[in-house]
N, C-alpha and C. Protein backbone atom coordinates (compact mmCIF):
# COMPACT_ATOMS: atom_id res chain seq x y z
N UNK A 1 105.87 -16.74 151.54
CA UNK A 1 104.88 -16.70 152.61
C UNK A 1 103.64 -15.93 152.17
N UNK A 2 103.97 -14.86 151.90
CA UNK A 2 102.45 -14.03 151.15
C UNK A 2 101.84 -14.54 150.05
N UNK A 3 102.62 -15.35 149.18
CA UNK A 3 102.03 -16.06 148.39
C UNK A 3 101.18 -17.32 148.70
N UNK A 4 101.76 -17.64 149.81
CA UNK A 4 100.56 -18.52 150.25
C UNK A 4 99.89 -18.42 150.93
N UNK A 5 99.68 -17.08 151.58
CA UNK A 5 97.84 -16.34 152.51
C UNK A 5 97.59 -15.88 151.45
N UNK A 6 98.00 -15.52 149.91
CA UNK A 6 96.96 -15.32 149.12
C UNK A 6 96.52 -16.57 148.04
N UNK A 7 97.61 -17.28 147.83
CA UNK A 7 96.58 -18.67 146.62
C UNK A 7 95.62 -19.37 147.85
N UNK A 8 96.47 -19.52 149.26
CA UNK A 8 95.42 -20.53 150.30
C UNK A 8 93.88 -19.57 150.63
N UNK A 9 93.66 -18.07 150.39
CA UNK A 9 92.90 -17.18 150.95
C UNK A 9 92.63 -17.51 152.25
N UNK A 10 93.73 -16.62 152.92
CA UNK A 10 93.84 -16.27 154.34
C UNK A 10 94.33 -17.53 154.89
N UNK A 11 94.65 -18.87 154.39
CA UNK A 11 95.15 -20.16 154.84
C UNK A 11 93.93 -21.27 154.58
N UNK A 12 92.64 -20.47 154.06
CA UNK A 12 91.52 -21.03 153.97
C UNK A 12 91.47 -22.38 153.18
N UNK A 13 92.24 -22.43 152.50
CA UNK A 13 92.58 -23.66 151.49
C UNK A 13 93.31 -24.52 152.37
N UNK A 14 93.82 -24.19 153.46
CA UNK A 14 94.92 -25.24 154.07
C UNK A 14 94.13 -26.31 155.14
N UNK A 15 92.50 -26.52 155.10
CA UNK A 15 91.84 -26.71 156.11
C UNK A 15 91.91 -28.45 155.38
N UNK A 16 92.04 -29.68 155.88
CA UNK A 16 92.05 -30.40 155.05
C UNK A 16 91.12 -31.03 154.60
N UNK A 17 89.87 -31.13 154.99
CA UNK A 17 88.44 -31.24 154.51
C UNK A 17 87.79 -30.21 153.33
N UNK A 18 87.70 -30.35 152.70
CA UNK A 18 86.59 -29.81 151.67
C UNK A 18 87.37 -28.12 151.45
N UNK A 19 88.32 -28.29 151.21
CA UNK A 19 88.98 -26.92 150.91
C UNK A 19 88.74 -25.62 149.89
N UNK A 20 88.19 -26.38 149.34
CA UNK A 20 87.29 -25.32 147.81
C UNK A 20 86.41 -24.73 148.37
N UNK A 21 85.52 -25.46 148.88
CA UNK A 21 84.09 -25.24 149.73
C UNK A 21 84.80 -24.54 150.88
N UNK A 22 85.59 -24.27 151.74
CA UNK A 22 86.32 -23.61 152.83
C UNK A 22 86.71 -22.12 152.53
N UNK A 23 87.19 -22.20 151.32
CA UNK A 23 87.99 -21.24 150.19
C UNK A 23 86.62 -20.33 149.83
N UNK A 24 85.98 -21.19 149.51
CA UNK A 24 84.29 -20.53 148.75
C UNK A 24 83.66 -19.56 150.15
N UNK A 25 83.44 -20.05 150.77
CA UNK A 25 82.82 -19.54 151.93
C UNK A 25 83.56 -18.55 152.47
N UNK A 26 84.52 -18.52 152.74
CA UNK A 26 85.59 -17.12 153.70
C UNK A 26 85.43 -16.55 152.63
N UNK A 27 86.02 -16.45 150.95
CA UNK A 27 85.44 -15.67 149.84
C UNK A 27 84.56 -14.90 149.80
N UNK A 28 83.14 -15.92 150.48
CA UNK A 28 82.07 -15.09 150.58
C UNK A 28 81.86 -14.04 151.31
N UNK A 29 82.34 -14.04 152.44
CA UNK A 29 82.67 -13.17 153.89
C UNK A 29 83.53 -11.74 153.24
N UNK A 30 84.31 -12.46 152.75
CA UNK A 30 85.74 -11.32 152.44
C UNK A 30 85.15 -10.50 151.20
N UNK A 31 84.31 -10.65 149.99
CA UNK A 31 83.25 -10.01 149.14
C UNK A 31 82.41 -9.31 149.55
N UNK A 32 81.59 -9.19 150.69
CA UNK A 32 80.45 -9.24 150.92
C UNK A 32 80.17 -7.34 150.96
N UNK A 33 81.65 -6.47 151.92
CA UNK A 33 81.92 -5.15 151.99
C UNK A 33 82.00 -4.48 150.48
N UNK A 34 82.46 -5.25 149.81
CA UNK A 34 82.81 -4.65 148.56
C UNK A 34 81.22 -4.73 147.30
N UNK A 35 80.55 -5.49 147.61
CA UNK A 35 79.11 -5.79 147.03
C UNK A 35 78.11 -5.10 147.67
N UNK A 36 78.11 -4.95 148.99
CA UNK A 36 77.28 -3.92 149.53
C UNK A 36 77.87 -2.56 149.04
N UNK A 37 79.09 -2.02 148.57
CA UNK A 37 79.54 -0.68 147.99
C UNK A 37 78.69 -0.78 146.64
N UNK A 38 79.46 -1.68 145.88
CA UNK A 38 78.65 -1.95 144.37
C UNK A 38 79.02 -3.27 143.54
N UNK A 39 78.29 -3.52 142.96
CA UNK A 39 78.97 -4.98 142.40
C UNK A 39 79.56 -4.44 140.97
N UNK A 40 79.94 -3.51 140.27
CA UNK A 40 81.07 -3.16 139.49
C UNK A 40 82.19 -3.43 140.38
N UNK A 41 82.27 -2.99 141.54
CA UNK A 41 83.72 -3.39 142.44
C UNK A 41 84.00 -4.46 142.84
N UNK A 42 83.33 -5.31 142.95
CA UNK A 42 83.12 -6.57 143.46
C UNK A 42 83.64 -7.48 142.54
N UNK A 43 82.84 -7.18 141.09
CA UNK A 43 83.46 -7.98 139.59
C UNK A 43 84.34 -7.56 139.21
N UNK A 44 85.00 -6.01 139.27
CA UNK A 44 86.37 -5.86 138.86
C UNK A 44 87.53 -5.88 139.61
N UNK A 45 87.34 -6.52 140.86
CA UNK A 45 88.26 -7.30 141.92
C UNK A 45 88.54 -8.77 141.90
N UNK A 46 87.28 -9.04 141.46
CA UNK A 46 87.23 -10.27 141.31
C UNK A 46 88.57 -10.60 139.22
N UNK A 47 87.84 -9.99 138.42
CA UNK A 47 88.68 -10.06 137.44
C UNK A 47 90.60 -9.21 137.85
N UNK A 48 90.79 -8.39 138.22
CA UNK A 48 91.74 -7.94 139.11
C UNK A 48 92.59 -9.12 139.53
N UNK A 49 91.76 -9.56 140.40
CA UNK A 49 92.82 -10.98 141.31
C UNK A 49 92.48 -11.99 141.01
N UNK A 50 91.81 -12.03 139.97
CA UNK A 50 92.22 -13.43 138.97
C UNK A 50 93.70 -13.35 137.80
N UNK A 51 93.74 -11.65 137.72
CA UNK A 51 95.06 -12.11 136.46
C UNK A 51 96.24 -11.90 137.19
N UNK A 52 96.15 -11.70 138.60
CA UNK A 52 97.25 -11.98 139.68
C UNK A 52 97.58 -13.41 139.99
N UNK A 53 96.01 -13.75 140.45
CA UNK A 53 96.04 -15.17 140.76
C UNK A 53 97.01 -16.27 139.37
N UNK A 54 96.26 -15.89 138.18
CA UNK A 54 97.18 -16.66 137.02
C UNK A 54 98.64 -16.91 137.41
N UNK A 55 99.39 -15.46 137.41
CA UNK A 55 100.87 -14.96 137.40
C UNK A 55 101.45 -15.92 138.37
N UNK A 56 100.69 -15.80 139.33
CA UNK A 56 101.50 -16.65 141.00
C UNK A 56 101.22 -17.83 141.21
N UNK A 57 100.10 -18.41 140.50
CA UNK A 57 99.98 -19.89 140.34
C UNK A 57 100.85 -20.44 139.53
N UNK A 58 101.34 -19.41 138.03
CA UNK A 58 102.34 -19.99 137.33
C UNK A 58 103.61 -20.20 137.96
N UNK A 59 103.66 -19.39 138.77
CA UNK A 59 105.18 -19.14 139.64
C UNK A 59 105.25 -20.10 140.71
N UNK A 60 104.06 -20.67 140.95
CA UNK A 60 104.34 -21.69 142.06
C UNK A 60 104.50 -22.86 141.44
N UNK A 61 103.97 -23.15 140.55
CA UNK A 61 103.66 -24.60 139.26
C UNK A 61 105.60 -24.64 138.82
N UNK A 62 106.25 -23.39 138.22
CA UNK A 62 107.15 -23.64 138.01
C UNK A 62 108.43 -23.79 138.75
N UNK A 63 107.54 -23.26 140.00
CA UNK A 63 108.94 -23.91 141.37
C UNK A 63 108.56 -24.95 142.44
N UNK A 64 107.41 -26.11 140.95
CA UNK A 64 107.96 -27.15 141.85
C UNK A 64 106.30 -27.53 142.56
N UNK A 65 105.17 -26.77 142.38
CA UNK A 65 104.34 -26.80 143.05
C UNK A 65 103.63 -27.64 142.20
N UNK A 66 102.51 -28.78 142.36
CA UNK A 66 101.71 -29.44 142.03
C UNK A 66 100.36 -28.50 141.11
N UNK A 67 99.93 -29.04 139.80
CA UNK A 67 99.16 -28.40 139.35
C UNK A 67 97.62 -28.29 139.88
N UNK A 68 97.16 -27.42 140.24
CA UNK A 68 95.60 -27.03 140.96
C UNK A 68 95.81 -27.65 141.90
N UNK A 69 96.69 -27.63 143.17
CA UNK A 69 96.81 -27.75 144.52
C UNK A 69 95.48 -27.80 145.18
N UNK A 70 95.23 -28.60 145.83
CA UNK A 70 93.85 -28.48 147.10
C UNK A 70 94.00 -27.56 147.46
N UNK A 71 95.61 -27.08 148.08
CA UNK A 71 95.24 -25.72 149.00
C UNK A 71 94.90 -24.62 148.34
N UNK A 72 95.18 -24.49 147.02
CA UNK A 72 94.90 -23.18 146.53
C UNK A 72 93.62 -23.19 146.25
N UNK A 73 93.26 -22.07 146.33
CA UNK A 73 91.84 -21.65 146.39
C UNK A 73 91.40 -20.10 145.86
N UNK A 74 92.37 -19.85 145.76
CA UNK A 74 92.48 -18.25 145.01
C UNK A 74 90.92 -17.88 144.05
N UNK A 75 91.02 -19.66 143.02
CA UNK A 75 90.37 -18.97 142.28
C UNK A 75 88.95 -19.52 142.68
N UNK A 76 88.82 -20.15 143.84
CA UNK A 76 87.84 -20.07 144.23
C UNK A 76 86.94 -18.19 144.72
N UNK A 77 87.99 -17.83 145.08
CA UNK A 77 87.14 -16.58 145.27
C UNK A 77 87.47 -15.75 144.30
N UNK A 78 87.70 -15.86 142.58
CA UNK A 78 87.47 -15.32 142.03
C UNK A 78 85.94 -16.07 141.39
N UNK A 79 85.69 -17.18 141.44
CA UNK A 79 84.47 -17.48 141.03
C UNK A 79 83.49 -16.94 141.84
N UNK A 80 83.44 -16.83 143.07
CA UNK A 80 82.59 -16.70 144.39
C UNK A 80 82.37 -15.26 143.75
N UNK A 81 82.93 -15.04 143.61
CA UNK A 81 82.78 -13.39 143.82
C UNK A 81 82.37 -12.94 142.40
N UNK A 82 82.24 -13.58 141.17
CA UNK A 82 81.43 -13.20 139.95
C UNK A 82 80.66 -13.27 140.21
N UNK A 83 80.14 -14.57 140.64
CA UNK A 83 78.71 -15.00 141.08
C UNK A 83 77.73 -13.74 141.59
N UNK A 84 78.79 -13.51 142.70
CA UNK A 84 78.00 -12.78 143.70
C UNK A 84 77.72 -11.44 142.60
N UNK A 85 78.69 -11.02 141.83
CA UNK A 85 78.63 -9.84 141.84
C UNK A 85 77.05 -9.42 140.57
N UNK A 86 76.26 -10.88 140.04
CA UNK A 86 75.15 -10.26 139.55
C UNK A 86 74.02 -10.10 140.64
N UNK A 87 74.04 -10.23 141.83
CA UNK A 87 73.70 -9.71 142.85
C UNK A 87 73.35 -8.14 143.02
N UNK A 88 72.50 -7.59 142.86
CA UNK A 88 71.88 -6.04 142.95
C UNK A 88 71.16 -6.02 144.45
N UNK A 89 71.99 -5.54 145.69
CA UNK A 89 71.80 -5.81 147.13
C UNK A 89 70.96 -4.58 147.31
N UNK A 90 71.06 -3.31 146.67
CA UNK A 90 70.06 -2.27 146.68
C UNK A 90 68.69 -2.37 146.14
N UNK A 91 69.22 -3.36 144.97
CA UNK A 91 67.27 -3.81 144.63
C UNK A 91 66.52 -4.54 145.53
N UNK A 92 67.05 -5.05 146.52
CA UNK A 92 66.82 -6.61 147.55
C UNK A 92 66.63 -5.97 148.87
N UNK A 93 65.30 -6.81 149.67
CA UNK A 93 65.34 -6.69 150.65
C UNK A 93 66.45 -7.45 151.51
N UNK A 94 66.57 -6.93 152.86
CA UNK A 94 67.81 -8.06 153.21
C UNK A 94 67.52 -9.46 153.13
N UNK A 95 66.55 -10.15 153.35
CA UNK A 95 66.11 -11.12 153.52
C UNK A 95 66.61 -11.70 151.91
N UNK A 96 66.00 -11.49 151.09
CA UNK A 96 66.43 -11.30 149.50
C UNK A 96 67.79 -11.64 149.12
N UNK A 97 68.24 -10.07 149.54
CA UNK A 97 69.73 -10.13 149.70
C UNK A 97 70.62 -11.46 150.05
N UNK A 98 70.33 -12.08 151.16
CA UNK A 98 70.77 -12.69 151.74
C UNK A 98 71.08 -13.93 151.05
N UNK A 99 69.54 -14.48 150.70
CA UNK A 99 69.29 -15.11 150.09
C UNK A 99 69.78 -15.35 148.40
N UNK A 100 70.52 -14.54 147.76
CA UNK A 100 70.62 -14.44 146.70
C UNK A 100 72.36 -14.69 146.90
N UNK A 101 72.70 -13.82 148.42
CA UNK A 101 74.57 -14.42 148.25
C UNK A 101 74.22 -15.67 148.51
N UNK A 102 73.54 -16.09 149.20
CA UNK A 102 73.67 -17.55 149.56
C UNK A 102 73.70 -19.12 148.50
N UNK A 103 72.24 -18.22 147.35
CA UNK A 103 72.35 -19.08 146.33
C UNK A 103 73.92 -18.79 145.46
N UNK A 104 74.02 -17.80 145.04
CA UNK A 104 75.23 -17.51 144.36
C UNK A 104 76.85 -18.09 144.86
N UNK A 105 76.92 -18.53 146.24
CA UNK A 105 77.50 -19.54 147.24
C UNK A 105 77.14 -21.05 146.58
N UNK A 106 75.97 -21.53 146.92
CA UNK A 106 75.57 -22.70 146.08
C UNK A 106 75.84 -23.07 144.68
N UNK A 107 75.33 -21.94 143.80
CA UNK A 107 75.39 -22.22 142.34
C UNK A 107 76.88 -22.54 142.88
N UNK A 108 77.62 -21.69 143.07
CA UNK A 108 78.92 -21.92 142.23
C UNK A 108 79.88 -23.23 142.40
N UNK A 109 79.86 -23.55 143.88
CA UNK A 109 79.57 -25.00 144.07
C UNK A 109 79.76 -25.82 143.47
N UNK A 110 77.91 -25.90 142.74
CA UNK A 110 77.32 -27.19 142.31
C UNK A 110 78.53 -26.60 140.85
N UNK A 111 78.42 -25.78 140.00
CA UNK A 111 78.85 -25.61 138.80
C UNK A 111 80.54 -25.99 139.07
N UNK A 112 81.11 -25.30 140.17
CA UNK A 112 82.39 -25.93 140.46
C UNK A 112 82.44 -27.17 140.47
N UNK A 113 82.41 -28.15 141.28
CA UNK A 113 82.49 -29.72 141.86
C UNK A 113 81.84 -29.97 140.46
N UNK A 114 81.00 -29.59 139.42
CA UNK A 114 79.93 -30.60 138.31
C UNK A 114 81.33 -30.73 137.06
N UNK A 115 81.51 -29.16 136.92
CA UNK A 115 81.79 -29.11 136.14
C UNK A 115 81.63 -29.47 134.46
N UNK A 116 80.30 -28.84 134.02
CA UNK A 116 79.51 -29.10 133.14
C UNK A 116 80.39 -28.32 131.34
N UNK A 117 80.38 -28.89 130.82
CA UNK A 117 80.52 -28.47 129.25
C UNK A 117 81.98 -27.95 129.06
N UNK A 118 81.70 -26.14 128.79
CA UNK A 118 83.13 -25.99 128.60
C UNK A 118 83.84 -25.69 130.04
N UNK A 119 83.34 -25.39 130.86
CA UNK A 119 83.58 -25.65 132.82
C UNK A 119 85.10 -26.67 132.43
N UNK A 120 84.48 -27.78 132.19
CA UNK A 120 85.27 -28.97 132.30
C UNK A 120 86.22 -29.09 131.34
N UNK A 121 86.03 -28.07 130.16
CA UNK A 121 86.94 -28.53 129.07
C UNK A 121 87.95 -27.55 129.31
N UNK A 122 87.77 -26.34 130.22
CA UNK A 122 88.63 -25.14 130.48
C UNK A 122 89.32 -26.14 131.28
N UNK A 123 88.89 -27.20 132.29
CA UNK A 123 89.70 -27.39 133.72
C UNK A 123 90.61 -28.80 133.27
N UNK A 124 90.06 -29.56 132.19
CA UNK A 124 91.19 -30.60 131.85
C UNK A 124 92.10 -30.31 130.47
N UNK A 125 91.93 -28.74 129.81
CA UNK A 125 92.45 -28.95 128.89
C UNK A 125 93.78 -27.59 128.51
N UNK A 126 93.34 -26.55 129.73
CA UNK A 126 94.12 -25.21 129.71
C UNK A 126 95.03 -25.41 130.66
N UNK A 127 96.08 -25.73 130.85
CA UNK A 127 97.35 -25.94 131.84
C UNK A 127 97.61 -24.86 132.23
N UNK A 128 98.39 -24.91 133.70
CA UNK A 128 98.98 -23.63 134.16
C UNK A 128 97.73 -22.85 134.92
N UNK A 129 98.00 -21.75 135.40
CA UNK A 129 96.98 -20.38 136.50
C UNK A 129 95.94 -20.13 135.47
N UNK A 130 95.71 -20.46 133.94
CA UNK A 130 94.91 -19.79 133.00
C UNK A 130 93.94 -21.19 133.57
N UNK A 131 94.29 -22.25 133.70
CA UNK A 131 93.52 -23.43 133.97
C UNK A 131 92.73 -23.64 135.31
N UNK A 132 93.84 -23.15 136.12
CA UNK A 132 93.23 -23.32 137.67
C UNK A 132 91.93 -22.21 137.77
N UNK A 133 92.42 -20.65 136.98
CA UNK A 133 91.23 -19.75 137.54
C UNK A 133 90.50 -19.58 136.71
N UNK A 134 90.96 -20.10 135.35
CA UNK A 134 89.42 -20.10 134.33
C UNK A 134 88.49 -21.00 134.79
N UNK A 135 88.52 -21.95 134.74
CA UNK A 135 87.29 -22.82 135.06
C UNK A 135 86.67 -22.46 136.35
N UNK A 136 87.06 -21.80 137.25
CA UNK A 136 86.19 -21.08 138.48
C UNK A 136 85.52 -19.88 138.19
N UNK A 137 86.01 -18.97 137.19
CA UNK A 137 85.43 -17.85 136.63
C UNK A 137 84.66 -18.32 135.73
N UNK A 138 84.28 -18.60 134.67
CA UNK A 138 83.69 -19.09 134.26
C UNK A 138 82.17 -19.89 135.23
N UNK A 139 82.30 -20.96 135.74
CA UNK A 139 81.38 -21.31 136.80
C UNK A 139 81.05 -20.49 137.64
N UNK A 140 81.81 -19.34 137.60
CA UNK A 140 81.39 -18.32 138.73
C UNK A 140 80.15 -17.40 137.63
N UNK A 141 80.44 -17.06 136.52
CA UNK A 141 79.45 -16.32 135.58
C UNK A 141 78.02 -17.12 135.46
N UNK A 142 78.34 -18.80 135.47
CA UNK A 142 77.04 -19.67 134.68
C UNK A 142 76.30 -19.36 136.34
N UNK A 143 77.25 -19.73 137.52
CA UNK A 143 76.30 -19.73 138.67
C UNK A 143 75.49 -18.22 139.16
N UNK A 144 76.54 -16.73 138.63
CA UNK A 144 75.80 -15.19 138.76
C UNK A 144 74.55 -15.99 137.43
N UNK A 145 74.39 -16.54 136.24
CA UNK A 145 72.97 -16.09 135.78
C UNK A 145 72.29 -17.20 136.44
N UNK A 146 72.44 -18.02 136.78
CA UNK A 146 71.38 -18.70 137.00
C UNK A 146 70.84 -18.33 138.86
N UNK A 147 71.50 -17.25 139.36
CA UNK A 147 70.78 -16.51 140.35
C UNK A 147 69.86 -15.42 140.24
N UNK A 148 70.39 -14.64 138.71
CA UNK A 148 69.64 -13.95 138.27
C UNK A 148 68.28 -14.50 137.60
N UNK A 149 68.13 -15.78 137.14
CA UNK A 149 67.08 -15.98 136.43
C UNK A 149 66.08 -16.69 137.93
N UNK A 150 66.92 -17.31 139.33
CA UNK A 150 66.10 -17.12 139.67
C UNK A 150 65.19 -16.22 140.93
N UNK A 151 65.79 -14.92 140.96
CA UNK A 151 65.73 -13.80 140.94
C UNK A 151 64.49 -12.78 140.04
N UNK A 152 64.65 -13.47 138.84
CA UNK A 152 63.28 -12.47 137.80
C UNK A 152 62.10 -13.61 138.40
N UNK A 153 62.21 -14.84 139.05
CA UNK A 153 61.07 -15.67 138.74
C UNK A 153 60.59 -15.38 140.44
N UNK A 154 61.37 -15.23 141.47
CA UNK A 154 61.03 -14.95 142.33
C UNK A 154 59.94 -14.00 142.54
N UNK A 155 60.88 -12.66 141.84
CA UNK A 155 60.05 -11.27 141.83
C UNK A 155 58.48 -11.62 140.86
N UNK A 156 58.79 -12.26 139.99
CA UNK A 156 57.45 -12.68 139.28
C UNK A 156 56.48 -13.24 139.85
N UNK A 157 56.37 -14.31 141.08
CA UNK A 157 55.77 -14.68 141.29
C UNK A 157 55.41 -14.27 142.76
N UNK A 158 56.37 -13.10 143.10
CA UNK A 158 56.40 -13.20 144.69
C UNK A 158 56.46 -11.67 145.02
């Protein structure tokens, strides 16, 4: 049972529409206390309950559970939450702020669902919890820089 309010996050994966994107978003909510503290805490929670997430995805895979389940979503909010965590909410006005979880919500997304280069080669070629939450971590890092870069262009021009 606890294993599945934590791979579903909070049951969030169990919604049957667009469950990643369901997973991504409550992620975002459930991050958000820990990023306003600091985003060292934020990214080393996020790495934290990803090498949990591995352990218990393996344990569900080997009793029987389908590999990268819809409902699981675990490592959706370990990507969500890299993302977020190149996010500097003290450098940012809220408006800023806001705006920057929101893209970091998006990037990860588009980089999730695209699954571009090695994204894709982590997600069809690493079997097992190393498979399900690498390729979200990972997309969770490409989607934190490309908030940061556009972040320097903002401040540059704005």
């Amino acid at each position: 049972m606890l294993r599945v309010v934590f791979l579903s996050v909070l049951y969030s994966g169990k919604i049957p529409f667009a469950p990643g994107t369901w997973g991504s978003l409550v992620s975002v909510f459930l991050g958000l206390p820990f990023l306003y503290f600091s985003q060292e805490t934020l990214f080393l929670l996020a790495i934290l309950l990803g090498g949990i997430a591995v352990k218990q995805i393996n344990i569900y895979e080997q009793n029987g559970g389908m590999h990268d389940d819809k409902s699981i979503v675990i490592d959706e909010l370990v990507g969500v939450w890299i993302a977020m965590s190149f996010v500097n909410l003290k450098a940012l006005s809220v408006y800023e702020g806001i705006g920057a979880v929101a893209l970091s919500f998006v990037f990860f997304r588009i980089f999730d669902i695209w699954k571009p280069s090695f994204i894709g080669k982590i997600d069809r070629e690493v079997k097992g919890g190393l498979g399900v939450v690498g390729d979200d971590a990972l997309a969770g890092f490409v989607a934190g820089l490309g908030v940061m870069l556009v972040l320097v262009l903002w401040k540059s021009y704005f």
